[in-house]
PDB file of N, CA and C in Angstrom:
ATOM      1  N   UNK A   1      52.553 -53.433  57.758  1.00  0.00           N
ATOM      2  CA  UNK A   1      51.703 -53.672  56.612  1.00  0.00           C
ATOM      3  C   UNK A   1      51.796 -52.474  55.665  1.00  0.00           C
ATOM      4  N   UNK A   2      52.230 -52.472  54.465  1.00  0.00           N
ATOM      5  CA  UNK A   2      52.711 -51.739  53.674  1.00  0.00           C
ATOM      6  C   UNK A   2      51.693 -51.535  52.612  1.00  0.00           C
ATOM      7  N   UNK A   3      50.676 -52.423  52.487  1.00  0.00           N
ATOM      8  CA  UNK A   3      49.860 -52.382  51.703  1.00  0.00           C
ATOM      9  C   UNK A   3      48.223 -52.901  52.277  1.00  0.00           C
ATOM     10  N   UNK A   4      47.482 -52.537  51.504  1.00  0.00           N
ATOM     11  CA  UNK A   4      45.725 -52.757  52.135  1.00  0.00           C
ATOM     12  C   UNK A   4      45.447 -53.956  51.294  1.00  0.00           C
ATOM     13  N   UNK A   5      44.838 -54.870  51.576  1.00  0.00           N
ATOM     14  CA  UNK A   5      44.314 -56.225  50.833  1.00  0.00           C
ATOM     15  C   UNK A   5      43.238 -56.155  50.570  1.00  0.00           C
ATOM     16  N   UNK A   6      42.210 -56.210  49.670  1.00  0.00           N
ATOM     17  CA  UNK A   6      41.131 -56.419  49.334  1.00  0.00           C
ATOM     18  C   UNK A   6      40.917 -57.623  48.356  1.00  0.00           C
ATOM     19  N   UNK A   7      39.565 -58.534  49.158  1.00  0.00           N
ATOM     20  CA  UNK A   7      39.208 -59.575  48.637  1.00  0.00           C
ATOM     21  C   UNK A   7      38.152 -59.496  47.869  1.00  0.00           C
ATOM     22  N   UNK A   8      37.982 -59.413  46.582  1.00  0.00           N
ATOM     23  CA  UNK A   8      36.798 -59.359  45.893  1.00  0.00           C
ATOM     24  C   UNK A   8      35.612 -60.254  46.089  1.00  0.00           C
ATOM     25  N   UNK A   9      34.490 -59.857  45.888  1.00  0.00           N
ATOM     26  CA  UNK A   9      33.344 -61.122  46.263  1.00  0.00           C
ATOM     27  C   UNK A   9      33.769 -62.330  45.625  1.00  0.00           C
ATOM     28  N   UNK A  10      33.705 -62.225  44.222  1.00  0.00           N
ATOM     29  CA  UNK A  10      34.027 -63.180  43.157  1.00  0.00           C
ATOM     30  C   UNK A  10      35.287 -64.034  43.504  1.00  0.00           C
ATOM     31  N   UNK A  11      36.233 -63.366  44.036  1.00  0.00           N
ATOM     32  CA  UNK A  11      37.373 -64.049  44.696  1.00  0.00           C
ATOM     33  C   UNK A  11      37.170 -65.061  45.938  1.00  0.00           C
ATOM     34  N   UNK A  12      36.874 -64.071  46.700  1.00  0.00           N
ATOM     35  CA  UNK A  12      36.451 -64.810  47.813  1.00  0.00           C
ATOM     36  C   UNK A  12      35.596 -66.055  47.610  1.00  0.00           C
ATOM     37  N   UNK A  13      34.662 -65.951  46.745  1.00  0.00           N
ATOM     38  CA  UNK A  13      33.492 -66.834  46.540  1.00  0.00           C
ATOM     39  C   UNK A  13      34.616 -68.484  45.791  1.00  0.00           C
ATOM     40  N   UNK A  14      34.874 -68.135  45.166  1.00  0.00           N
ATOM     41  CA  UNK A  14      35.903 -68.547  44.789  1.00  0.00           C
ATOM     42  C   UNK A  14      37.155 -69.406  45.725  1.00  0.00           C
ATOM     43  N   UNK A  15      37.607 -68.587  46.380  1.00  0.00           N
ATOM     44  CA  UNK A  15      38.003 -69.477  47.926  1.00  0.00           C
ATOM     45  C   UNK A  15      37.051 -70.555  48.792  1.00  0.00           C
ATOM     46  N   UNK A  16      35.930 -70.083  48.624  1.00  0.00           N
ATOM     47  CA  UNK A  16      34.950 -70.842  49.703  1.00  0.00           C
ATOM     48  C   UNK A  16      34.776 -71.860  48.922  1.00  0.00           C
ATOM     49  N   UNK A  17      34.337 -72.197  47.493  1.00  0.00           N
ATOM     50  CA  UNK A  17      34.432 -73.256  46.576  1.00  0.00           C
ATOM     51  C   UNK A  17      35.262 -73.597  46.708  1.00  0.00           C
ATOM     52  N   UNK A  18      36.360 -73.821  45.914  1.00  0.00           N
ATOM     53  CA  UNK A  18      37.920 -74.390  46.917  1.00  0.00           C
ATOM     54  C   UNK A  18      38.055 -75.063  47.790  1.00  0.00           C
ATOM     55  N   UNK A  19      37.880 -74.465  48.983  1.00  0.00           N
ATOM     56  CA  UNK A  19      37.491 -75.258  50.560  1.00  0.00           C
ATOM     57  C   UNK A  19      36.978 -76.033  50.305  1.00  0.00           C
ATOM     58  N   UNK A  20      35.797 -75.755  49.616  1.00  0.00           N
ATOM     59  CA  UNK A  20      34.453 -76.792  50.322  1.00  0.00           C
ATOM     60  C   UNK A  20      34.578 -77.972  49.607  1.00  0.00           C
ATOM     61  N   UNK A  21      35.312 -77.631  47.861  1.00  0.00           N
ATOM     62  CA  UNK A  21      35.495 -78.720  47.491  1.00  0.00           C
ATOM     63  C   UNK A  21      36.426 -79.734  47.738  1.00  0.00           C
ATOM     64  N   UNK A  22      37.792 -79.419  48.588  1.00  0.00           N
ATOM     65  CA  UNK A  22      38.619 -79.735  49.061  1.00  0.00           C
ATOM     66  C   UNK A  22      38.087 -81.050  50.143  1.00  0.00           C
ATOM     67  N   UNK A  23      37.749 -80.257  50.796  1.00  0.00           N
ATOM     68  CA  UNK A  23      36.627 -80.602  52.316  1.00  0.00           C
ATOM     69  C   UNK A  23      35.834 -81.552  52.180  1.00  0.00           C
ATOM     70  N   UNK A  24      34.355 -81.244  51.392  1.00  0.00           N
ATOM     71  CA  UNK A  24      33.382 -81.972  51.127  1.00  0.00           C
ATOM     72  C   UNK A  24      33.194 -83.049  50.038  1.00  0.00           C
ATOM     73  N   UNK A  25      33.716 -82.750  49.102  1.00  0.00           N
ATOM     74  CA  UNK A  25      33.922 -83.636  48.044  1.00  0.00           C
ATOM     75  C   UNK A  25      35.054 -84.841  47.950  1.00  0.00           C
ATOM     76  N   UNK A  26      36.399 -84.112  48.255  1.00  0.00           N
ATOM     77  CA  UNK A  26      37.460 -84.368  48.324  1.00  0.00           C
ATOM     78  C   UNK A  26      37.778 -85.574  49.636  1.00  0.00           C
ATOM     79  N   UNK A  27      37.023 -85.291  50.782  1.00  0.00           N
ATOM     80  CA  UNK A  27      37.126 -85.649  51.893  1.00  0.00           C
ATOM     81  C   UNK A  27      38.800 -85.451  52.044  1.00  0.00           C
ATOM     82  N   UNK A  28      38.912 -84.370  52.183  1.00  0.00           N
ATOM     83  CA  UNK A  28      40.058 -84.162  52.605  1.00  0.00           C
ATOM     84  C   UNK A  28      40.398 -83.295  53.402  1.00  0.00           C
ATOM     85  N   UNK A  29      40.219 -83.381  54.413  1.00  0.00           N
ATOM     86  CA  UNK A  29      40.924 -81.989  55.639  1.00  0.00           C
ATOM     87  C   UNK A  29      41.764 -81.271  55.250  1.00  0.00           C
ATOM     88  N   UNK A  30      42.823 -82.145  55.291  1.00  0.00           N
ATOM     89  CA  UNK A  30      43.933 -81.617  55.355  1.00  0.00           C
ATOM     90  C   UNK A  30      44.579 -81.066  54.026  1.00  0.00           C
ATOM     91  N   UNK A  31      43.772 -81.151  52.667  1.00  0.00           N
ATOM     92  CA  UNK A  31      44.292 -80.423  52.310  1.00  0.00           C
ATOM     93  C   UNK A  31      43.392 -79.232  51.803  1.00  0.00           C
ATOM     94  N   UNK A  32      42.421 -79.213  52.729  1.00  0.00           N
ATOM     95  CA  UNK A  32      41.681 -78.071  52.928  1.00  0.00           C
ATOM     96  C   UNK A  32      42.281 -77.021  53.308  1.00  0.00           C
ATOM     97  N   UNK A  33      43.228 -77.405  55.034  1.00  0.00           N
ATOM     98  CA  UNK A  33      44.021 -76.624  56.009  1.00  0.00           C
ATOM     99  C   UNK A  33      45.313 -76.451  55.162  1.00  0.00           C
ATOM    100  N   UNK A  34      45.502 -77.347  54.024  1.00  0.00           N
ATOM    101  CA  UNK A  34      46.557 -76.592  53.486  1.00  0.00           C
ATOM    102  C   UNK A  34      46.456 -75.274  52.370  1.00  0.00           C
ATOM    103  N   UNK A  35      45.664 -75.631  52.262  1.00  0.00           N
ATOM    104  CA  UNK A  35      45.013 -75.073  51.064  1.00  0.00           C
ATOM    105  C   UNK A  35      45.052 -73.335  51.538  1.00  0.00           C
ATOM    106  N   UNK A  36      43.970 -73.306  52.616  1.00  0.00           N
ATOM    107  CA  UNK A  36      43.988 -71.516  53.529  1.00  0.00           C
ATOM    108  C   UNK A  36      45.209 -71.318  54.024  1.00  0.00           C
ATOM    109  N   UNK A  37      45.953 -72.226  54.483  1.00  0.00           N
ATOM    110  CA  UNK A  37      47.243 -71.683  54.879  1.00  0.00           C
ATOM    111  C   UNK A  37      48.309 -71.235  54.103  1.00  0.00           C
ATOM    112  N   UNK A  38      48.022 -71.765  52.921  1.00  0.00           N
ATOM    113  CA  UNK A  38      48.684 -71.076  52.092  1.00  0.00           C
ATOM    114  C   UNK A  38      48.406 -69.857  51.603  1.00  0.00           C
ATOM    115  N   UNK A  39      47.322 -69.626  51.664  1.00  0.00           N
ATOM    116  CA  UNK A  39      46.231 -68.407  50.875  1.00  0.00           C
ATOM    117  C   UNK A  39      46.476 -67.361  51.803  1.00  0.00           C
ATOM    118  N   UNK A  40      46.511 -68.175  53.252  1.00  0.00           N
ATOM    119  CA  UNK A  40      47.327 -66.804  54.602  1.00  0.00           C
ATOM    120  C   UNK A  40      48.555 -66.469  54.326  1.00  0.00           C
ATOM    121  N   UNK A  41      49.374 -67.394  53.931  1.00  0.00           N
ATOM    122  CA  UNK A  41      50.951 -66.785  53.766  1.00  0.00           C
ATOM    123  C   UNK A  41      50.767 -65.903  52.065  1.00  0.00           C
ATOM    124  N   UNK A  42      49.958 -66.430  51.160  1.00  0.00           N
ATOM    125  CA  UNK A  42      50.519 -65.176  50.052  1.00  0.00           C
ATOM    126  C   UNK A  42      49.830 -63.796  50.646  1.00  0.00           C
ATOM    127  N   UNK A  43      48.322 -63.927  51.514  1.00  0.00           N
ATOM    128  CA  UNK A  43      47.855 -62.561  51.856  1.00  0.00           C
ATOM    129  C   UNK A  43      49.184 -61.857  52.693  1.00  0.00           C
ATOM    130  N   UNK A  44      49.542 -62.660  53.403  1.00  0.00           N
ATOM    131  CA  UNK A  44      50.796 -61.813  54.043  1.00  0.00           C
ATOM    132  C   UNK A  44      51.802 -61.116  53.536  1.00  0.00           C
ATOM    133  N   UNK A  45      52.121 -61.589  52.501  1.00  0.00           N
ATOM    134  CA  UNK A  45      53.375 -61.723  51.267  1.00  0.00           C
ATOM    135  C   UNK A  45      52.594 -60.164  50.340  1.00  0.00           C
ATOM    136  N   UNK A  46      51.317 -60.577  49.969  1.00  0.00           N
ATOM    137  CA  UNK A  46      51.046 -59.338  49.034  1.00  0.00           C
ATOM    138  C   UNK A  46      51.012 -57.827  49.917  1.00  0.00           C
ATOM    139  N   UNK A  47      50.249 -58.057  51.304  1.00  0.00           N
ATOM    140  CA  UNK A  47      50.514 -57.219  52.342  1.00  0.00           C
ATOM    141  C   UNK A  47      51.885 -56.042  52.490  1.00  0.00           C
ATOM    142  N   UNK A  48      52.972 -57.199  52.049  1.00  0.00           N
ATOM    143  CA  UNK A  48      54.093 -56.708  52.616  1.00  0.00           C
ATOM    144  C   UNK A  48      54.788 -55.885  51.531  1.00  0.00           C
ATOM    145  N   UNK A  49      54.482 -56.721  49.974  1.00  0.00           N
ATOM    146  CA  UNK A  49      55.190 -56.627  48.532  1.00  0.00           C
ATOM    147  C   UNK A  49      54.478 -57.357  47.670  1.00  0.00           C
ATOM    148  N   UNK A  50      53.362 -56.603  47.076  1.00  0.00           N
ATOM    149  CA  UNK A  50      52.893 -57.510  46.215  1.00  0.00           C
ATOM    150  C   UNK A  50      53.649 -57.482  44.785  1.00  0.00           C
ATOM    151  N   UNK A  51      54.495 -56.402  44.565  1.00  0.00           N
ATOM    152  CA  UNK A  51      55.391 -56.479  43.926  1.00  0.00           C
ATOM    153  C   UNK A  51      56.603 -57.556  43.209  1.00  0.00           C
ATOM    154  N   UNK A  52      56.839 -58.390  44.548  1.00  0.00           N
ATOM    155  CA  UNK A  52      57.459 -59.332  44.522  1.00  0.00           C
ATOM    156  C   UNK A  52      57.392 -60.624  43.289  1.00  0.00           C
ATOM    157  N   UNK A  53      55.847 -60.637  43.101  1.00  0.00           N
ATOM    158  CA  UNK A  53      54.931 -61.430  42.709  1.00  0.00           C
ATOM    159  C   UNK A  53      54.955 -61.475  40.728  1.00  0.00           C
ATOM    160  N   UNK A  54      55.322 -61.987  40.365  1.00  0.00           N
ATOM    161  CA  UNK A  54      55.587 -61.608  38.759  1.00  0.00           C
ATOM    162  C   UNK A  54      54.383 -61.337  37.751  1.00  0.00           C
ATOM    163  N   UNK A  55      54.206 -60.462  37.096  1.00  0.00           N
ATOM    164  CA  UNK A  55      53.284 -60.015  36.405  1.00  0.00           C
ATOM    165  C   UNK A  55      52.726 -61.438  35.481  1.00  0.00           C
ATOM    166  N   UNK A  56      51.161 -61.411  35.239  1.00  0.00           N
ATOM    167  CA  UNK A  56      50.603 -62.230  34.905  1.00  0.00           C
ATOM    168  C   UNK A  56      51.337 -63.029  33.304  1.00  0.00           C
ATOM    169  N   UNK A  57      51.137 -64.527  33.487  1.00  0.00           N
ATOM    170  CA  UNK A  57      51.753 -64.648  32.291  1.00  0.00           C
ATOM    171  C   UNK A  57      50.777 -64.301  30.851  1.00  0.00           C
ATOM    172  N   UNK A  58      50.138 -64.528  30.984  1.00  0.00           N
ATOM    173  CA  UNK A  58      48.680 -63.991  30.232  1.00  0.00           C
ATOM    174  C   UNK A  58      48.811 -62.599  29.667  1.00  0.00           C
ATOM    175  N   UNK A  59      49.235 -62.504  27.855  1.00  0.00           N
ATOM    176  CA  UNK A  59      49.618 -61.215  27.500  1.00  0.00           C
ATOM    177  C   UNK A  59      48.359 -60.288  27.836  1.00  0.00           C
ATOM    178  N   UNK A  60      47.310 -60.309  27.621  1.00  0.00           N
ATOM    179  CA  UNK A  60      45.823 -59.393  27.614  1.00  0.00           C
ATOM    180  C   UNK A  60      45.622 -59.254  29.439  1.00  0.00           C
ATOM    181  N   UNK A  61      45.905 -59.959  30.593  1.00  0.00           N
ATOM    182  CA  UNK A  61      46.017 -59.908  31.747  1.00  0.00           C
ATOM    183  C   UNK A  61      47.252 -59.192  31.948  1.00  0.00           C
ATOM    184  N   UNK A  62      48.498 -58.496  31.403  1.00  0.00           N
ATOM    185  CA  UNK A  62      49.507 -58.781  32.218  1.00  0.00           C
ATOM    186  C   UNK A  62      49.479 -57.225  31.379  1.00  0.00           C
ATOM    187  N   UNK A  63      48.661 -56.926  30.463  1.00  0.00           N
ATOM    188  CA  UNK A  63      48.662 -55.514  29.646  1.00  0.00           C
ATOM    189  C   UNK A  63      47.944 -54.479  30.704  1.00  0.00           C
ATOM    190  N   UNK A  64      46.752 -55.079  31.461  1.00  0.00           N
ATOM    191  CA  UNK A  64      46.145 -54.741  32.166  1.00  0.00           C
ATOM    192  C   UNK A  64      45.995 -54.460  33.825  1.00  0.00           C
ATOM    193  N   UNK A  65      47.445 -54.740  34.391  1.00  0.00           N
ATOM    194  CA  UNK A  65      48.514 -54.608  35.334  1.00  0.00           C
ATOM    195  C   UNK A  65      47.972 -56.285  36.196  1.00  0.00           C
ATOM    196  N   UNK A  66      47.459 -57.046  35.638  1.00  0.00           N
ATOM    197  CA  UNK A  66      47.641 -58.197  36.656  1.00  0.00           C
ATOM    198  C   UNK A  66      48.824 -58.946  37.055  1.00  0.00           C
ATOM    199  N   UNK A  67      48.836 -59.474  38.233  1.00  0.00           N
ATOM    200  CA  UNK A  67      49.950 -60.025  38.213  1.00  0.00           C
ATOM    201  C   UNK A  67      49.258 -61.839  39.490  1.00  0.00           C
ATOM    202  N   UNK A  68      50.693 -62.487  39.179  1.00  0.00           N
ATOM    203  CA  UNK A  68      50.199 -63.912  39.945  1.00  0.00           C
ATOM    204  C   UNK A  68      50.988 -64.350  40.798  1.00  0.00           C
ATOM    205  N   UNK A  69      50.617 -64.933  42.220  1.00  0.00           N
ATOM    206  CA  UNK A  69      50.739 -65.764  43.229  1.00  0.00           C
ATOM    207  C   UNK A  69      50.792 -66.679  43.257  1.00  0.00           C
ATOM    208  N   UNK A  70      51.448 -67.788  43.227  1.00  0.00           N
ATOM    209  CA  UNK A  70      52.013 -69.245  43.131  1.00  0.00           C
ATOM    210  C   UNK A  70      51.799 -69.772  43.999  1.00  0.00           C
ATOM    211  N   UNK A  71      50.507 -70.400  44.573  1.00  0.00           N
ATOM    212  CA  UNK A  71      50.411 -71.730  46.039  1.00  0.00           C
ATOM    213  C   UNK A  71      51.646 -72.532  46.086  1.00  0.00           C
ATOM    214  N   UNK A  72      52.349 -72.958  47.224  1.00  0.00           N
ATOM    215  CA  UNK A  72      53.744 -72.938  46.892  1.00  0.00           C
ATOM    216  C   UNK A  72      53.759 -74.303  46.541  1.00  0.00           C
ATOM    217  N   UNK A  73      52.685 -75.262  47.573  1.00  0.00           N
ATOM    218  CA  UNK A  73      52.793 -76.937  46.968  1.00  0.00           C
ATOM    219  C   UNK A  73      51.480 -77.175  46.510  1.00  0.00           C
ATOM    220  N   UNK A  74      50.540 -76.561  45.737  1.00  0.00           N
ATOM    221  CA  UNK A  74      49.317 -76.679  45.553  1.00  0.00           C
ATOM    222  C   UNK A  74      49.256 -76.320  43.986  1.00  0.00           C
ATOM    223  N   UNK A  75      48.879 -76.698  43.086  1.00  0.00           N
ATOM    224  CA  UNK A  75      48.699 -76.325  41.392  1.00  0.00           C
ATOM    225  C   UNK A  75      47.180 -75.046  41.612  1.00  0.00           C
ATOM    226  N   UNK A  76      47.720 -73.711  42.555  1.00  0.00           N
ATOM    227  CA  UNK A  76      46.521 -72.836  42.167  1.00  0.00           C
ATOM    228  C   UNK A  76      47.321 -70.909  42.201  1.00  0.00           C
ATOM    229  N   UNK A  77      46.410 -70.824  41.130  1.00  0.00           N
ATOM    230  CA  UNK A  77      47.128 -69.257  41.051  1.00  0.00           C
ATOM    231  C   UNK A  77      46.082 -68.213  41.495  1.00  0.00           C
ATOM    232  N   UNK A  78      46.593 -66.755  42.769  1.00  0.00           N
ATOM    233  CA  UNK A  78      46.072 -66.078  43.020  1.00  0.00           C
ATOM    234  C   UNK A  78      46.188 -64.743  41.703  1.00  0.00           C
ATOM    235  N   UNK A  79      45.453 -64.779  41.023  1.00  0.00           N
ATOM    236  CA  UNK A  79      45.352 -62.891  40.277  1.00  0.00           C
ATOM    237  C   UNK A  79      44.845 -61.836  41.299  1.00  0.00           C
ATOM    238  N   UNK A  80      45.640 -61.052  41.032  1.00  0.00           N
ATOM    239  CA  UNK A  80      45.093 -59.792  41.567  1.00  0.00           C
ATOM    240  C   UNK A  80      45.877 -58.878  40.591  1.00  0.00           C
ATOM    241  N   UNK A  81      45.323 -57.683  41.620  1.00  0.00           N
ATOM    242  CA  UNK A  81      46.383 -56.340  40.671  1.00  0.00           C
ATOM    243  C   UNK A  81      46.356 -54.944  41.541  1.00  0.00           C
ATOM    244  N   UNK A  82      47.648 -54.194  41.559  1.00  0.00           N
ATOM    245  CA  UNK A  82      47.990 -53.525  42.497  1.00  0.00           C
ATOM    246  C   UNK A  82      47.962 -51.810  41.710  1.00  0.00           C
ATOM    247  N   UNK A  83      46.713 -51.310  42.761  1.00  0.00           N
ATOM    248  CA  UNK A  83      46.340 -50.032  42.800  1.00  0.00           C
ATOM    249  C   UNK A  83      46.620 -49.083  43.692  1.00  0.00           C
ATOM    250  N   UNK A  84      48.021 -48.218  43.442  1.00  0.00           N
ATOM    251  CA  UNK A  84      48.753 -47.337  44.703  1.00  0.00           C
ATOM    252  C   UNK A  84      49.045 -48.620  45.442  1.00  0.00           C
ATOM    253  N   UNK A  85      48.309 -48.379  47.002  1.00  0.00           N
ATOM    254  CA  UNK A  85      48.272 -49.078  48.038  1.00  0.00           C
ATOM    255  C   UNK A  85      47.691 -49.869  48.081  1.00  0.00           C
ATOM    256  N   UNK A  86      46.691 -50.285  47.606  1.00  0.00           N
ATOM    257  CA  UNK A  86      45.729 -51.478  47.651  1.00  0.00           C
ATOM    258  C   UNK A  86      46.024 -52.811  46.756  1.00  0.00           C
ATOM    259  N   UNK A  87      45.875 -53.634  47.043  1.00  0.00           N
ATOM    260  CA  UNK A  87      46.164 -55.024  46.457  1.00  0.00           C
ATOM    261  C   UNK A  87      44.764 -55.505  46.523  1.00  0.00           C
ATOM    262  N   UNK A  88      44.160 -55.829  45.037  1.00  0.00           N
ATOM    263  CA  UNK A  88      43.104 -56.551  44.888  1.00  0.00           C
ATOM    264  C   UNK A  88      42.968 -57.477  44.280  1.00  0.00           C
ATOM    265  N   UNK A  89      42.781 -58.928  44.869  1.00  0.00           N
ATOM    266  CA  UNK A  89      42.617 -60.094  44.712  1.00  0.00           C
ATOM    267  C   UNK A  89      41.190 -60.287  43.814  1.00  0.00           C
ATOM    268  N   UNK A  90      41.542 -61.155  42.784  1.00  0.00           N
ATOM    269  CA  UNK A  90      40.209 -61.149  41.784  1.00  0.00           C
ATOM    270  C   UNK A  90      39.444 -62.459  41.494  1.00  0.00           C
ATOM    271  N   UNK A  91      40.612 -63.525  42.287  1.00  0.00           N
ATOM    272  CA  UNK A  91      40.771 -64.744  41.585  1.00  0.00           C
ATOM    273  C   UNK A  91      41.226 -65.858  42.005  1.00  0.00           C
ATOM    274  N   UNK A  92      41.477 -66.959  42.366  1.00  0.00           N
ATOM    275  CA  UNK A  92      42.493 -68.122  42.470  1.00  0.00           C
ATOM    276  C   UNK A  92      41.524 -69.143  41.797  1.00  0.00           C
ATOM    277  N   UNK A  93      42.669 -69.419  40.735  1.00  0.00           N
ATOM    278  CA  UNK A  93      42.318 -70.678  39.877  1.00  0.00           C
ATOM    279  C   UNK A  93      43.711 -71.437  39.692  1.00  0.00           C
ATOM    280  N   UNK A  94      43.112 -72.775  39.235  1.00  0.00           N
ATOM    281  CA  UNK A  94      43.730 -74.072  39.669  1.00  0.00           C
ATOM    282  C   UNK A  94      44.474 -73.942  37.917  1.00  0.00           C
ATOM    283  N   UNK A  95      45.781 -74.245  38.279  1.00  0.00           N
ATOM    284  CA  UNK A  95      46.388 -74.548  36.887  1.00  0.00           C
ATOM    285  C   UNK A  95      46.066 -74.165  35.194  1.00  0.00           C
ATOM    286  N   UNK A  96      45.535 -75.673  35.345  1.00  0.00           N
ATOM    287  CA  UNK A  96      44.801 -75.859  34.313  1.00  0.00           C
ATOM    288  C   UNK A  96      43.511 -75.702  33.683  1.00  0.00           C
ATOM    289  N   UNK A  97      43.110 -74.156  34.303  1.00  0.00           N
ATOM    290  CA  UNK A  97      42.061 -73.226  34.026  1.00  0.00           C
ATOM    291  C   UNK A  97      42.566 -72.508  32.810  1.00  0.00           C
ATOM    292  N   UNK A  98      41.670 -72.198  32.113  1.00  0.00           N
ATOM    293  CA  UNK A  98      41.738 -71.204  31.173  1.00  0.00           C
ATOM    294  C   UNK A  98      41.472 -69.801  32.020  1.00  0.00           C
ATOM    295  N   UNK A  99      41.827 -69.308  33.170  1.00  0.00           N
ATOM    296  CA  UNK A  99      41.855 -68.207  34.187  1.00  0.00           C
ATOM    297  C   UNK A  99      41.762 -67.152  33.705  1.00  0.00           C
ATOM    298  N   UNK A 100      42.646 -66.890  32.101  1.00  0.00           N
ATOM    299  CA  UNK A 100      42.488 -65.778  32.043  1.00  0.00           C
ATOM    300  C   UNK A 100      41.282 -65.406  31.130  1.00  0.00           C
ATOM    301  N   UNK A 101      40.367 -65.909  31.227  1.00  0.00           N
ATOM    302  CA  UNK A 101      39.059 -65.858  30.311  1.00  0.00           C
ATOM    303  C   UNK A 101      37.870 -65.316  31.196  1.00  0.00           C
ATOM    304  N   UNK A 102      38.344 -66.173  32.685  1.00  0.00           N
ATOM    305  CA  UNK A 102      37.808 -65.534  33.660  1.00  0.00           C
ATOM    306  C   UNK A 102      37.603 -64.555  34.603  1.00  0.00           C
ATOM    307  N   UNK A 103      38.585 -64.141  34.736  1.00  0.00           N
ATOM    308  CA  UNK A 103      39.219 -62.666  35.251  1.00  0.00           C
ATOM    309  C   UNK A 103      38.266 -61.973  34.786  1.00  0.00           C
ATOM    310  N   UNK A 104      37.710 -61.304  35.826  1.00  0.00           N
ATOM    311  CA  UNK A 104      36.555 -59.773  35.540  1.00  0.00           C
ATOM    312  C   UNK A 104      37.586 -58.580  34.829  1.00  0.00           C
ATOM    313  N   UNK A 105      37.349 -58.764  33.599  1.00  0.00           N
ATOM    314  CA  UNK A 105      38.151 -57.575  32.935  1.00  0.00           C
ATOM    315  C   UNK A 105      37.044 -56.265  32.501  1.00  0.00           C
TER     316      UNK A 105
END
């Protein structure tokens, strides 16, 4: 592990909505379980190289060192932004969010 992960409240909170809407609303399990499993493989991925990950497309986000995570079969983007060692997650929004309005800047 090459790097430290940190999940912001707002982020996180953010994940649990997600789920639940996935889950509860959605009646959908499974793409609940797809949903975190994916969210496990980019935490792994930013872990390793969050680098990898292409700077936000969002000129006012991407001025401000964010960069984005691509759910690989899912329409949702993780923001975060990488400090030294630490990788901090701020965010996952679905596509067709105006996301970058939301982002705690």
């Amino acid at each position: 592990m090459a790097y430290n992960l940190i999940i912001t409240d707002r982020a996180d909170e953010l994940i649990d909505k997600l789920a639940s809407y996935l889950l509860n609303k959605l009646k959908n399990p499974e793409a609940a379980i797809h949903f975190m499993d994916d969210m496990e493989d980019i935490y792994d991925r930013l872990e390793e190289n969050p680098y990898l990950f292409p700077e936000s497309k969002d000129s006012y986000l991407c001025s401000k060192g964010y960069r984005e995570a691509v759910l690989s079969s899912m329409s949702y983007r993780v923001v975060f932004r990488v400090n030294e060692k630490t990788v901090y997650i701020v965010g996952v929004y679905h596509d067709l969010e105006d996301y970058a309005k939301k982002v705690e800047r």
